[in-house]
PDB file of N, CA and C in Angstrom:
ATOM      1  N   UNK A   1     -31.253  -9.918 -47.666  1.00  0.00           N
ATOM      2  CA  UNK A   1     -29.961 -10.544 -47.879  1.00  0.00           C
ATOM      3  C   UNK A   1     -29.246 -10.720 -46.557  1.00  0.00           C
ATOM      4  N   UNK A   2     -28.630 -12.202 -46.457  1.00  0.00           N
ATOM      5  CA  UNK A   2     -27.918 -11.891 -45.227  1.00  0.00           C
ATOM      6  C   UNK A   2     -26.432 -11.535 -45.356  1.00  0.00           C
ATOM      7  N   UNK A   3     -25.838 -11.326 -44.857  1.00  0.00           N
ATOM      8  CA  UNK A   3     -24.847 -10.743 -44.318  1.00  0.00           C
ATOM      9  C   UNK A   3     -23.875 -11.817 -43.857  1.00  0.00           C
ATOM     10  N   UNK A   4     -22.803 -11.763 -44.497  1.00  0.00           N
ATOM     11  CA  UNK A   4     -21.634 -12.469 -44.067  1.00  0.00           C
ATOM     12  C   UNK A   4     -21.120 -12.513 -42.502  1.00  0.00           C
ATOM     13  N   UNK A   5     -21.355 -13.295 -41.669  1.00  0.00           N
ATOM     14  CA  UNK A   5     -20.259 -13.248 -40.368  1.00  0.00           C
ATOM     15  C   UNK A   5     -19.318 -12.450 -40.154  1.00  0.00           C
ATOM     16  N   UNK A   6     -19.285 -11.542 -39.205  1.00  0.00           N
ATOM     17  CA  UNK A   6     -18.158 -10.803 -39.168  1.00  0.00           C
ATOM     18  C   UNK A   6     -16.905 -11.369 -38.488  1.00  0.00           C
ATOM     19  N   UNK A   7     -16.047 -11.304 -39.052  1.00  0.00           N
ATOM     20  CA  UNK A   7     -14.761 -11.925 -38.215  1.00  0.00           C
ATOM     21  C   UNK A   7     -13.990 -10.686 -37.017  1.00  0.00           C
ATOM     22  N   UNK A   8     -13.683 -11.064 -35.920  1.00  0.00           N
ATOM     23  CA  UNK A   8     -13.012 -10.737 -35.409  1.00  0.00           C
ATOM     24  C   UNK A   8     -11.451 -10.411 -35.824  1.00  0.00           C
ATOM     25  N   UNK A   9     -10.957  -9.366 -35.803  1.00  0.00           N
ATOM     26  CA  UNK A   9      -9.433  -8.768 -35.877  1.00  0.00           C
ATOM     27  C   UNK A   9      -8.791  -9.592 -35.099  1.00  0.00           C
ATOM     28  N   UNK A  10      -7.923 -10.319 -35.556  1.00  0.00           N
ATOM     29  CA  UNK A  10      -6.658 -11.415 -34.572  1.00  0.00           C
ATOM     30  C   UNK A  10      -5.376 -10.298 -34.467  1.00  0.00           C
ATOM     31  N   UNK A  11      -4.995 -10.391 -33.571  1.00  0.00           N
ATOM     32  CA  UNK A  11      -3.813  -9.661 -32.773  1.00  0.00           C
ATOM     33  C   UNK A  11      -2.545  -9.715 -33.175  1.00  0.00           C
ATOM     34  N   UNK A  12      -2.502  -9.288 -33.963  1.00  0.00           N
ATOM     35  CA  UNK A  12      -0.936  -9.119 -34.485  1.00  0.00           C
ATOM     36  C   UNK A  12       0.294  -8.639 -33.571  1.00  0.00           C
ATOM     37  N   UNK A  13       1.712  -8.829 -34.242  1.00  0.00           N
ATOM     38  CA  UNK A  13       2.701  -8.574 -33.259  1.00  0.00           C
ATOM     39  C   UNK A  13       2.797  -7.208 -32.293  1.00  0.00           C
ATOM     40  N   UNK A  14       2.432  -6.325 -33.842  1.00  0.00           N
ATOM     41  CA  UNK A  14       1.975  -4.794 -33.344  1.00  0.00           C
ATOM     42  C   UNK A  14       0.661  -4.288 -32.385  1.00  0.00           C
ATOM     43  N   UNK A  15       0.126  -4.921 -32.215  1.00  0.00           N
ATOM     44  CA  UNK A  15      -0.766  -4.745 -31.210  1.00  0.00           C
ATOM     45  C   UNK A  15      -0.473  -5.397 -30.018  1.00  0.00           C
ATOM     46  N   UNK A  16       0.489  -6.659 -29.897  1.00  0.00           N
ATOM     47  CA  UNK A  16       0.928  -7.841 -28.771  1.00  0.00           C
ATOM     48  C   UNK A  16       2.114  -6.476 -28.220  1.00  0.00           C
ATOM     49  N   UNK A  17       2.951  -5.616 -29.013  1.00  0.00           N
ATOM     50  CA  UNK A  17       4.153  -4.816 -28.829  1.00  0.00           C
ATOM     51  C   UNK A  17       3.301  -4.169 -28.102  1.00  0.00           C
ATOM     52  N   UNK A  18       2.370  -2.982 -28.300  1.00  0.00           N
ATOM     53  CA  UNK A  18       1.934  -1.564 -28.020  1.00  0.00           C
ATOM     54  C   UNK A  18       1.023  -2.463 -26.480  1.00  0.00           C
ATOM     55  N   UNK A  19       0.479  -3.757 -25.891  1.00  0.00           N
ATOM     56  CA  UNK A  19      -0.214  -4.119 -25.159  1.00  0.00           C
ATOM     57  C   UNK A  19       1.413  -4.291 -24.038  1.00  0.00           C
ATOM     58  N   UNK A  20       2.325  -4.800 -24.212  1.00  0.00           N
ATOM     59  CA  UNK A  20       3.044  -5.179 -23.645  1.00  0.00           C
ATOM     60  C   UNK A  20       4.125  -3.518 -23.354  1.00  0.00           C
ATOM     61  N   UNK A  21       4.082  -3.057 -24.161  1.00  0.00           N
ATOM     62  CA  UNK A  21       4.704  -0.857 -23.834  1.00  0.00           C
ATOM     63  C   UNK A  21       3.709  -0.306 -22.963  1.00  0.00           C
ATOM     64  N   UNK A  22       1.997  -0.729 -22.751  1.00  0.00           N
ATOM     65  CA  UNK A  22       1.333   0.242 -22.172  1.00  0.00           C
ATOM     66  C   UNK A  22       1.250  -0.499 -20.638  1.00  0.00           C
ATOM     67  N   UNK A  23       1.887  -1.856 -20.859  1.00  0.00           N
ATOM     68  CA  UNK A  23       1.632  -2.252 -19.409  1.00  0.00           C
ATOM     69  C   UNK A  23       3.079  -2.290 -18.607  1.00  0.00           C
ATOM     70  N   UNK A  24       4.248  -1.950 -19.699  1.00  0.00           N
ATOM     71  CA  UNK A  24       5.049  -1.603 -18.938  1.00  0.00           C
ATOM     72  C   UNK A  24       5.123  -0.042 -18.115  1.00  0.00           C
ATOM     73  N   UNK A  25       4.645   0.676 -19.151  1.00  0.00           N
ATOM     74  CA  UNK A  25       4.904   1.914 -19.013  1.00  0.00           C
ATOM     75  C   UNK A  25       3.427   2.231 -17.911  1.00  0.00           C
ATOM     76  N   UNK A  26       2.366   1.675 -17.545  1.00  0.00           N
ATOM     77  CA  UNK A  26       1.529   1.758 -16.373  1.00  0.00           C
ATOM     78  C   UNK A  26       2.424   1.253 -15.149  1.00  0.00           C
ATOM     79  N   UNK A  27       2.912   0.411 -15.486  1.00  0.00           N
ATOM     80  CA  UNK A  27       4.066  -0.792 -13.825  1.00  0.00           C
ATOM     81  C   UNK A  27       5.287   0.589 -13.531  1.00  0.00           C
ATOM     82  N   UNK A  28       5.367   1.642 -14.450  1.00  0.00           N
ATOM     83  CA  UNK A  28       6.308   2.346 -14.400  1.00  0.00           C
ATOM     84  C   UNK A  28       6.055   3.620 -13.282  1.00  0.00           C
ATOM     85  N   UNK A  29       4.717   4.163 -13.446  1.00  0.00           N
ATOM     86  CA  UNK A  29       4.177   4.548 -12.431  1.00  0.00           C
ATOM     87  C   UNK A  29       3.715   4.518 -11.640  1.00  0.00           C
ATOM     88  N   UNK A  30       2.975   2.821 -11.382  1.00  0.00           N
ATOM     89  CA  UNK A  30       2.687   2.502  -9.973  1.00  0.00           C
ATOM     90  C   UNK A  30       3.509   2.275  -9.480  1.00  0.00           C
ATOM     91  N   UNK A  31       5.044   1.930  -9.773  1.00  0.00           N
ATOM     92  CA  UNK A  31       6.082   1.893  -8.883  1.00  0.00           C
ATOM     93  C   UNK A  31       6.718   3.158  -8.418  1.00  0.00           C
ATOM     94  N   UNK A  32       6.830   4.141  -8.796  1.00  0.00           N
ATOM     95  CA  UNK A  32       7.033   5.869  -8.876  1.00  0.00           C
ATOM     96  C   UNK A  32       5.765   6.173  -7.367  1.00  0.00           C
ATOM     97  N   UNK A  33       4.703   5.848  -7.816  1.00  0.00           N
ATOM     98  CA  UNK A  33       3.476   6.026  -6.961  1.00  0.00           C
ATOM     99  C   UNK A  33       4.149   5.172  -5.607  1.00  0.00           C
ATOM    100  N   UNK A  34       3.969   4.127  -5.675  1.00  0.00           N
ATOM    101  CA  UNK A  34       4.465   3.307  -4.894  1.00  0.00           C
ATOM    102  C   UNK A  34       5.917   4.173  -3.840  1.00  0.00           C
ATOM    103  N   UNK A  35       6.634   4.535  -4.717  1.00  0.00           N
ATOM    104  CA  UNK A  35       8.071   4.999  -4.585  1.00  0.00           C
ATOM    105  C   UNK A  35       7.036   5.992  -3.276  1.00  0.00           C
ATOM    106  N   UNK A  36       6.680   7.040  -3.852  1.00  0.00           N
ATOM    107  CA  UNK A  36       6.037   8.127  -3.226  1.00  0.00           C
ATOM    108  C   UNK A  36       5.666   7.837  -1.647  1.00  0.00           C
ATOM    109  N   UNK A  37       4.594   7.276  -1.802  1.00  0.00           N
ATOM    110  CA  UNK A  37       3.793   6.837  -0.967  1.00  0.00           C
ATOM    111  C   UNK A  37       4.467   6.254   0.405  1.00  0.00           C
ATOM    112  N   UNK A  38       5.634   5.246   0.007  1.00  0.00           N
ATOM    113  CA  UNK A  38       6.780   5.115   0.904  1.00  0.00           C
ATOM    114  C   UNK A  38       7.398   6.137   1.778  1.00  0.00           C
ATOM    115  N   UNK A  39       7.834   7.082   1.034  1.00  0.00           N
ATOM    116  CA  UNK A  39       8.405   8.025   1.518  1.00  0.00           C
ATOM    117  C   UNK A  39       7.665   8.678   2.677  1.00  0.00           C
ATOM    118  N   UNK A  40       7.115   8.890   1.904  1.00  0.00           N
ATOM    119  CA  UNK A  40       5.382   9.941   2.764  1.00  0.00           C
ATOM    120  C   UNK A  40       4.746   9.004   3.909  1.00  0.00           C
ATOM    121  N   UNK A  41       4.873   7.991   3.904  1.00  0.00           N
ATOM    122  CA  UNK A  41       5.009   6.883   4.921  1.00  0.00           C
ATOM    123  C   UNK A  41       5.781   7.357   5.957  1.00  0.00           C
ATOM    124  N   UNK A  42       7.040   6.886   5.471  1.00  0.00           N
ATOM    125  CA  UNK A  42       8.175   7.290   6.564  1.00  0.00           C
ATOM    126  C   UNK A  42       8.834   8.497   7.118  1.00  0.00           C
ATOM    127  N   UNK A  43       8.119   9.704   6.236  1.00  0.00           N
ATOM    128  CA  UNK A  43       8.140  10.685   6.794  1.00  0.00           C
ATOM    129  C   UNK A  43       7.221  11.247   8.117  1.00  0.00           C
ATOM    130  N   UNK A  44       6.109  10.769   7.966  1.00  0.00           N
ATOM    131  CA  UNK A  44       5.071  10.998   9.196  1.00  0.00           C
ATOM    132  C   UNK A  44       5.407  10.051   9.713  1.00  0.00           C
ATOM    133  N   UNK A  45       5.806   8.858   9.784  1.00  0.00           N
ATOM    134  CA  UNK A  45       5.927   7.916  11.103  1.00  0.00           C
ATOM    135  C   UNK A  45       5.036   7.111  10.801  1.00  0.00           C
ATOM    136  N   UNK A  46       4.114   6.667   9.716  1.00  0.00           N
ATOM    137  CA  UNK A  46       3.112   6.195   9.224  1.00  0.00           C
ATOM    138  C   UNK A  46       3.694   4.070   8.933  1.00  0.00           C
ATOM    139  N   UNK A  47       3.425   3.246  10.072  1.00  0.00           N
ATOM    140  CA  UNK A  47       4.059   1.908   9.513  1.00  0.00           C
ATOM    141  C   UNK A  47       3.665   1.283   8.176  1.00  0.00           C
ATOM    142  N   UNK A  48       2.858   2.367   7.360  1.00  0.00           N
ATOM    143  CA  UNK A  48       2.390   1.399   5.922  1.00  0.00           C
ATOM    144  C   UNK A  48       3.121   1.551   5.239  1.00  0.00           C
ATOM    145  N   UNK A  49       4.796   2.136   5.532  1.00  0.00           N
ATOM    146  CA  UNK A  49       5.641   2.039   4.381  1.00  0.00           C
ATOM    147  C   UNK A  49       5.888   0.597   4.600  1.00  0.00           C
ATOM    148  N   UNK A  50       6.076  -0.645   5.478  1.00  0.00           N
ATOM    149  CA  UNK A  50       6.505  -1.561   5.445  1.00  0.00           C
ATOM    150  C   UNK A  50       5.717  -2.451   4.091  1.00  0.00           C
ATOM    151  N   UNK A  51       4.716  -1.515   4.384  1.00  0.00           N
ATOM    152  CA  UNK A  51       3.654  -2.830   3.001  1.00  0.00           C
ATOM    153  C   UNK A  51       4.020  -2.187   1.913  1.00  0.00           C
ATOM    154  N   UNK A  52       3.823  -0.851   1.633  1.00  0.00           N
ATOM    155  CA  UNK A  52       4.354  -0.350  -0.135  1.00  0.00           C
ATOM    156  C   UNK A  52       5.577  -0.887   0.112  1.00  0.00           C
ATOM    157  N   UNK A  53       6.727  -0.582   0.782  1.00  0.00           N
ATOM    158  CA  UNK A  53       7.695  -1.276   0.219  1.00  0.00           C
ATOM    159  C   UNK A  53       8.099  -2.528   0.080  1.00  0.00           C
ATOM    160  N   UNK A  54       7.364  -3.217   1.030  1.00  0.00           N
ATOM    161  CA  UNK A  54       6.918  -4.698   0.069  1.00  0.00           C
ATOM    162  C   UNK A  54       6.697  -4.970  -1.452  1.00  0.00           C
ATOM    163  N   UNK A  55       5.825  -4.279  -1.935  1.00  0.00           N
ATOM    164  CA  UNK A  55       5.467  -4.031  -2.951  1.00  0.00           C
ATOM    165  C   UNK A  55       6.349  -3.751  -4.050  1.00  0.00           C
ATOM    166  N   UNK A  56       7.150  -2.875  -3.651  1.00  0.00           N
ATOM    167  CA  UNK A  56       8.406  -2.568  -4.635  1.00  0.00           C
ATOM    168  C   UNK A  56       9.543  -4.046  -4.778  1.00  0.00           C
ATOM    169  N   UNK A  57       9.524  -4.564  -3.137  1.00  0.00           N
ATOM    170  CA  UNK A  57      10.142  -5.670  -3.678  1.00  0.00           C
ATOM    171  C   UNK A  57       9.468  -7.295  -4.445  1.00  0.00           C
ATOM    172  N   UNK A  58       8.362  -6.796  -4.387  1.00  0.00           N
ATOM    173  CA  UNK A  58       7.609  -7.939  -5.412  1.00  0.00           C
ATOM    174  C   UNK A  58       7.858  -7.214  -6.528  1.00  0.00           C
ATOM    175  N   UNK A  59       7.194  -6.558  -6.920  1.00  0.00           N
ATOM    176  CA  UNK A  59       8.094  -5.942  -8.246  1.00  0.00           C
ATOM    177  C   UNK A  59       9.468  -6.523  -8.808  1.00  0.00           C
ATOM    178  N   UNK A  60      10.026  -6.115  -7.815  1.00  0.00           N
ATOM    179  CA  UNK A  60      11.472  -6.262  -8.638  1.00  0.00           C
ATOM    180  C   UNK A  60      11.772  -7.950  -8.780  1.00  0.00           C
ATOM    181  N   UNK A  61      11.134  -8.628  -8.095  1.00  0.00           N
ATOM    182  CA  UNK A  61      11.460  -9.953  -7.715  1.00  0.00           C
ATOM    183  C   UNK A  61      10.757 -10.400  -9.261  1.00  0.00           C
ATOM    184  N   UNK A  62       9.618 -10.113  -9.503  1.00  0.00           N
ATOM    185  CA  UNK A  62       9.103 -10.685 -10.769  1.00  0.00           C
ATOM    186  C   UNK A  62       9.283 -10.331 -11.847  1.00  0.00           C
ATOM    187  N   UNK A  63       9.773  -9.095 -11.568  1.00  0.00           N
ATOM    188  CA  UNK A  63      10.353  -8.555 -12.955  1.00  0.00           C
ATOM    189  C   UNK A  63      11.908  -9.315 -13.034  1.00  0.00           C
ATOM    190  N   UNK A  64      12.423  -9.652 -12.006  1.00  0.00           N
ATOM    191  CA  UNK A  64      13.844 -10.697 -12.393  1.00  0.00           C
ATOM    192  C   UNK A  64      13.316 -11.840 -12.662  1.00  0.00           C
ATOM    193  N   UNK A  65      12.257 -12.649 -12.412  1.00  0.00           N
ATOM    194  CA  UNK A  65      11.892 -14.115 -12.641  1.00  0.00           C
ATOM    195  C   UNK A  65      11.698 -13.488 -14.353  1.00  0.00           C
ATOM    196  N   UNK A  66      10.773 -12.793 -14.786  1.00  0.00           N
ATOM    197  CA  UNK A  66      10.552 -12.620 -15.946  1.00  0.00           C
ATOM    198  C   UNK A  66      11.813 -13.089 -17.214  1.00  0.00           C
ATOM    199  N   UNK A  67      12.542 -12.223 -16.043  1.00  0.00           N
ATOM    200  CA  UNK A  67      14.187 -11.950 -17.151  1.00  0.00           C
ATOM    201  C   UNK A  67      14.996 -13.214 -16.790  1.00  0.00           C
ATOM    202  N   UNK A  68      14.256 -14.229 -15.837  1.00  0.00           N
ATOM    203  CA  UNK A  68      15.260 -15.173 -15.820  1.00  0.00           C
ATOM    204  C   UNK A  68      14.602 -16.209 -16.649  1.00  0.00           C
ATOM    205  N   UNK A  69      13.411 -16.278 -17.171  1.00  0.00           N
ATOM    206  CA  UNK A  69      12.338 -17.129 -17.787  1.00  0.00           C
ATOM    207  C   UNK A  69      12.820 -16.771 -19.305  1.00  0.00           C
ATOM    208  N   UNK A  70      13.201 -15.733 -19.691  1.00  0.00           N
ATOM    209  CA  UNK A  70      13.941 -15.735 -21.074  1.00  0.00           C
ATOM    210  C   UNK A  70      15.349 -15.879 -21.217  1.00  0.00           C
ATOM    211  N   UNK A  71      16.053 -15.322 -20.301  1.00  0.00           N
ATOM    212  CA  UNK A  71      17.300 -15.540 -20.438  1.00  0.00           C
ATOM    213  C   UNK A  71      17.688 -16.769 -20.002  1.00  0.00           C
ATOM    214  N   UNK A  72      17.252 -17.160 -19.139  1.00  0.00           N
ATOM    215  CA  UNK A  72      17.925 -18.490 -18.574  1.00  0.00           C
ATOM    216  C   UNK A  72      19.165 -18.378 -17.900  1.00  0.00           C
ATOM    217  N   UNK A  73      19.333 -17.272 -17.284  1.00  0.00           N
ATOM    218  CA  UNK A  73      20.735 -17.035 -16.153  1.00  0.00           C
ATOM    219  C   UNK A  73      20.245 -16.984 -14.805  1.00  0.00           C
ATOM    220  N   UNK A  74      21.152 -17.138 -14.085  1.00  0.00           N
ATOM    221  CA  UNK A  74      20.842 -18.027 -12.820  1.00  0.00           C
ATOM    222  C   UNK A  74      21.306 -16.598 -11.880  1.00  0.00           C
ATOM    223  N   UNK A  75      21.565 -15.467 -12.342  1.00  0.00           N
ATOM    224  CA  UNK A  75      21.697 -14.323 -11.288  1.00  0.00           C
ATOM    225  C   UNK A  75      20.371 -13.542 -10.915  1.00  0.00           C
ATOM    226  N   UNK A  76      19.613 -14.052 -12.260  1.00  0.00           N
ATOM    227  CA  UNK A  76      18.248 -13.228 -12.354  1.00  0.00           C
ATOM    228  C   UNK A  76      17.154 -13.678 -11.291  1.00  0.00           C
ATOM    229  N   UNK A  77      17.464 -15.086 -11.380  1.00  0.00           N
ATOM    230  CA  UNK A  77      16.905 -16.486 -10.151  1.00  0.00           C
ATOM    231  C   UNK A  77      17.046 -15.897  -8.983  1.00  0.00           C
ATOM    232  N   UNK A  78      18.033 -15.285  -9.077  1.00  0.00           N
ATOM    233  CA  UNK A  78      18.918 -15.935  -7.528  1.00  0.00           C
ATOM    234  C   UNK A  78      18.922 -14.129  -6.869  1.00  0.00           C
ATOM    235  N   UNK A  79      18.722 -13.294  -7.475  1.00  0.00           N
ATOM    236  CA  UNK A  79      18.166 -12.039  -6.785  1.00  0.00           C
ATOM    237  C   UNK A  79      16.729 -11.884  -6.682  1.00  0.00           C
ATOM    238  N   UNK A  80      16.036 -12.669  -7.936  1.00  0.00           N
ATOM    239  CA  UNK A  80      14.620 -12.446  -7.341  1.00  0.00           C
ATOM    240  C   UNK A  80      14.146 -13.228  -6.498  1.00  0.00           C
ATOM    241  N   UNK A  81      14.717 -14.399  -5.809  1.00  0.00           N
ATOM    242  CA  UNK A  81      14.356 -14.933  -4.444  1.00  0.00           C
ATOM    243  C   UNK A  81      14.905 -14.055  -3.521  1.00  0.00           C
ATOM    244  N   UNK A  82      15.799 -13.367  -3.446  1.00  0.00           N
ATOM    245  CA  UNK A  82      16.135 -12.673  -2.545  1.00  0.00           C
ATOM    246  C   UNK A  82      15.325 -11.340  -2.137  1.00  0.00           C
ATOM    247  N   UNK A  83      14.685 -10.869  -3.324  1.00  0.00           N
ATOM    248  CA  UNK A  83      14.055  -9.438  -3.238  1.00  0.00           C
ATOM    249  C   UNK A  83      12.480 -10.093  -3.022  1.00  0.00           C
ATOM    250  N   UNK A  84      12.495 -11.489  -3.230  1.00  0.00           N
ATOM    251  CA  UNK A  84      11.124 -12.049  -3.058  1.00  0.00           C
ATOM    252  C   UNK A  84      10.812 -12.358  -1.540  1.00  0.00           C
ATOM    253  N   UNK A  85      11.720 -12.759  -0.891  1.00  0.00           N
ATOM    254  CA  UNK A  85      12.304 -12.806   0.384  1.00  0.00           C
ATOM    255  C   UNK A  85      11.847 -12.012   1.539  1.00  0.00           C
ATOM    256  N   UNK A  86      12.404 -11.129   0.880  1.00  0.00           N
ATOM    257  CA  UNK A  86      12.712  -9.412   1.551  1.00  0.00           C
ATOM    258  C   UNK A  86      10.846  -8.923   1.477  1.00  0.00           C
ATOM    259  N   UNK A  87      10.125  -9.462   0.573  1.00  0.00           N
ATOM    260  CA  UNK A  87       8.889  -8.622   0.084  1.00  0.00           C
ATOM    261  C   UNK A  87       8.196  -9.225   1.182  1.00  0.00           C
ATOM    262  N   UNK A  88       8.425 -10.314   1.116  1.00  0.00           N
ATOM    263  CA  UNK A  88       7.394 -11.838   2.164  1.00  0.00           C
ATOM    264  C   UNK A  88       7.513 -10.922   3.695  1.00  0.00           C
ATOM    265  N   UNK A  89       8.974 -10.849   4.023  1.00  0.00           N
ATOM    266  CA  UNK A  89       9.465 -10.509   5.146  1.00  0.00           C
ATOM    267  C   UNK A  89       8.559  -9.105   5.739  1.00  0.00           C
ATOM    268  N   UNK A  90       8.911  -7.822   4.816  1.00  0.00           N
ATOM    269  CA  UNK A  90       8.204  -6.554   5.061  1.00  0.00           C
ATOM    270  C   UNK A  90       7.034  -6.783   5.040  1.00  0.00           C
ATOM    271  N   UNK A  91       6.146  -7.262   4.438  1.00  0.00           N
ATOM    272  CA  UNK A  91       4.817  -7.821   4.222  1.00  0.00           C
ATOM    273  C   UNK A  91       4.380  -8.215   5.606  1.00  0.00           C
ATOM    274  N   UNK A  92       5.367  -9.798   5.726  1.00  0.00           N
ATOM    275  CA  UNK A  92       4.307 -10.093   7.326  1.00  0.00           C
ATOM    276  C   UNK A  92       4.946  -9.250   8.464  1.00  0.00           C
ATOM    277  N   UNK A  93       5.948  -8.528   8.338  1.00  0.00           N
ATOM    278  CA  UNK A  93       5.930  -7.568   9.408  1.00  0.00           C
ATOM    279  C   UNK A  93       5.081  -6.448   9.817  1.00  0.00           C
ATOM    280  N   UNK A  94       4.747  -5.909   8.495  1.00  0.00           N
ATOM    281  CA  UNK A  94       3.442  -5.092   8.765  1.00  0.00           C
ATOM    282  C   UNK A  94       2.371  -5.365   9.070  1.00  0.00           C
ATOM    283  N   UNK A  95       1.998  -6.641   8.405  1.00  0.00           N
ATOM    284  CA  UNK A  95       0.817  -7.728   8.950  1.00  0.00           C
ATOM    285  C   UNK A  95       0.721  -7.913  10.418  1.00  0.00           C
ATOM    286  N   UNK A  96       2.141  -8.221  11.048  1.00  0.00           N
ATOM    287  CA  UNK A  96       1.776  -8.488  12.542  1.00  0.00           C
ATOM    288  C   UNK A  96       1.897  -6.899  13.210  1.00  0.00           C
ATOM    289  N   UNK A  97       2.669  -6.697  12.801  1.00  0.00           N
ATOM    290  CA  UNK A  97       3.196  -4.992  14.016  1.00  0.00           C
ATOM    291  C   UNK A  97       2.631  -3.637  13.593  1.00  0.00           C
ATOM    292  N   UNK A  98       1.630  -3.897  12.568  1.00  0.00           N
ATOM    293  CA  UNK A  98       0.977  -3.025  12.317  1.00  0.00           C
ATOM    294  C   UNK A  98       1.629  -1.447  11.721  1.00  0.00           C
TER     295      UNK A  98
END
Protein backbone atom coordinates (compact mmCIF):
# COMPACT_ATOMS: atom_id res chain seq x y z
CA UNK A 1 0.00 0.00 0.00
CA UNK A 2 1.25 3.33 -0.64
CA UNK A 3 1.25 5.90 1.58
CA UNK A 4 -0.17 9.26 1.35
CA UNK A 5 2.40 12.30 0.83
CA UNK A 6 3.38 13.77 3.78
CA UNK A 7 2.68 17.39 4.09
CA UNK A 8 4.87 19.69 5.60
CA UNK A 9 3.68 21.80 8.92
CA UNK A 10 3.11 25.57 7.56
CA UNK A 11 4.15 28.15 10.14
CA UNK A 12 1.73 29.60 12.02
CA UNK A 13 1.64 32.99 13.90
CA UNK A 14 2.87 31.09 17.02
CA UNK A 15 5.78 29.74 15.69
CA UNK A 16 6.48 33.26 13.35
CA UNK A 17 6.09 34.91 17.43
CA UNK A 18 8.51 32.34 19.35
CA UNK A 19 11.14 32.67 15.84
CA UNK A 20 11.01 36.41 16.09
CA UNK A 21 11.42 36.26 20.70
CA UNK A 22 14.43 33.83 20.10
CA UNK A 23 16.09 36.14 17.68
CA UNK A 24 15.44 38.97 19.65
CA UNK A 25 16.40 37.64 22.77
CA UNK A 26 19.93 36.06 20.93
CA UNK A 27 20.57 40.15 19.42
CA UNK A 28 20.11 40.71 23.25
CA UNK A 29 23.24 39.08 24.14
CA UNK A 30 25.41 39.61 21.41
CA UNK A 31 24.97 43.12 22.16
CA UNK A 32 25.73 42.59 26.15
CA UNK A 33 28.77 40.43 24.59
CA UNK A 34 29.50 43.07 22.34
CA UNK A 35 28.93 45.65 25.34
CA UNK A 36 31.74 43.51 27.16
CA UNK A 37 34.21 43.08 24.82
CA UNK A 38 34.31 46.97 24.32
CA UNK A 39 35.07 47.62 27.56
CA UNK A 40 37.80 45.02 27.89
CA UNK A 41 39.02 46.69 24.74
CA UNK A 42 39.44 49.91 26.26
CA UNK A 43 40.59 48.85 29.28
CA UNK A 44 43.93 47.26 28.02
CA UNK A 45 44.47 49.85 25.40
CA UNK A 46 43.35 47.25 22.87
CA UNK A 47 42.08 49.60 19.37
CA UNK A 48 39.36 46.79 18.60
CA UNK A 49 36.98 48.59 20.70
CA UNK A 50 36.62 50.98 17.70
CA UNK A 51 35.14 47.95 15.62
CA UNK A 52 32.77 46.32 18.49
CA UNK A 53 31.62 49.56 19.01
CA UNK A 54 30.83 49.99 15.62
CA UNK A 55 28.85 47.22 15.93
CA UNK A 56 26.68 48.43 18.66
CA UNK A 57 26.05 51.33 16.49
CA UNK A 58 24.81 49.22 13.57
CA UNK A 59 22.66 47.69 15.87
CA UNK A 60 20.99 50.44 17.04
CA UNK A 61 20.80 52.07 13.61
CA UNK A 62 18.74 49.00 12.29
CA UNK A 63 16.93 48.36 14.97
CA UNK A 64 15.57 52.22 14.44
CA UNK A 65 15.12 51.63 10.56
CA UNK A 66 13.08 48.55 11.70
CA UNK A 67 10.86 50.82 13.96
CA UNK A 68 10.77 53.38 11.36
CA UNK A 69 9.55 50.73 8.58
CA UNK A 70 6.42 50.14 10.86
CA UNK A 71 5.82 53.15 12.37
CA UNK A 72 6.44 55.48 9.78
CA UNK A 73 7.97 58.40 12.01
CA UNK A 74 10.62 60.30 10.81
CA UNK A 75 12.69 60.46 14.34
CA UNK A 76 13.30 56.75 14.00
CA UNK A 77 14.86 57.70 10.26
CA UNK A 78 16.61 60.35 11.32
CA UNK A 79 18.61 58.76 14.44
CA UNK A 80 19.30 55.70 12.65
CA UNK A 81 21.29 57.59 9.99
CA UNK A 82 22.95 59.16 12.57
CA UNK A 83 23.98 56.04 14.69
CA UNK A 84 24.49 54.56 11.08
CA UNK A 85 26.92 57.32 10.53
CA UNK A 86 28.74 57.04 13.64
CA UNK A 87 29.04 52.95 12.90
CA UNK A 88 30.56 53.70 9.16
CA UNK A 89 32.82 56.30 10.90
CA UNK A 90 34.29 53.89 13.95
CA UNK A 91 34.43 51.13 11.48
CA UNK A 92 36.75 52.84 8.89
CA UNK A 93 38.71 54.27 11.62
CA UNK A 94 39.72 51.09 12.88
CA UNK A 95 40.12 49.87 9.38
CA UNK A 96 42.76 52.52 8.72
CA UNK A 97 44.51 53.18 12.31
CA UNK A 98 44.35 49.93 13.33
Amino acid sequence: MKQPPRQRPLKDERDQQIETQSRSYALEFVTAAAQIVTVMCLIKGNPAWKGSLSILFFGIAFGLFYKHGEYQEKPYRQVGIVSLIIGIALLLWFGISG
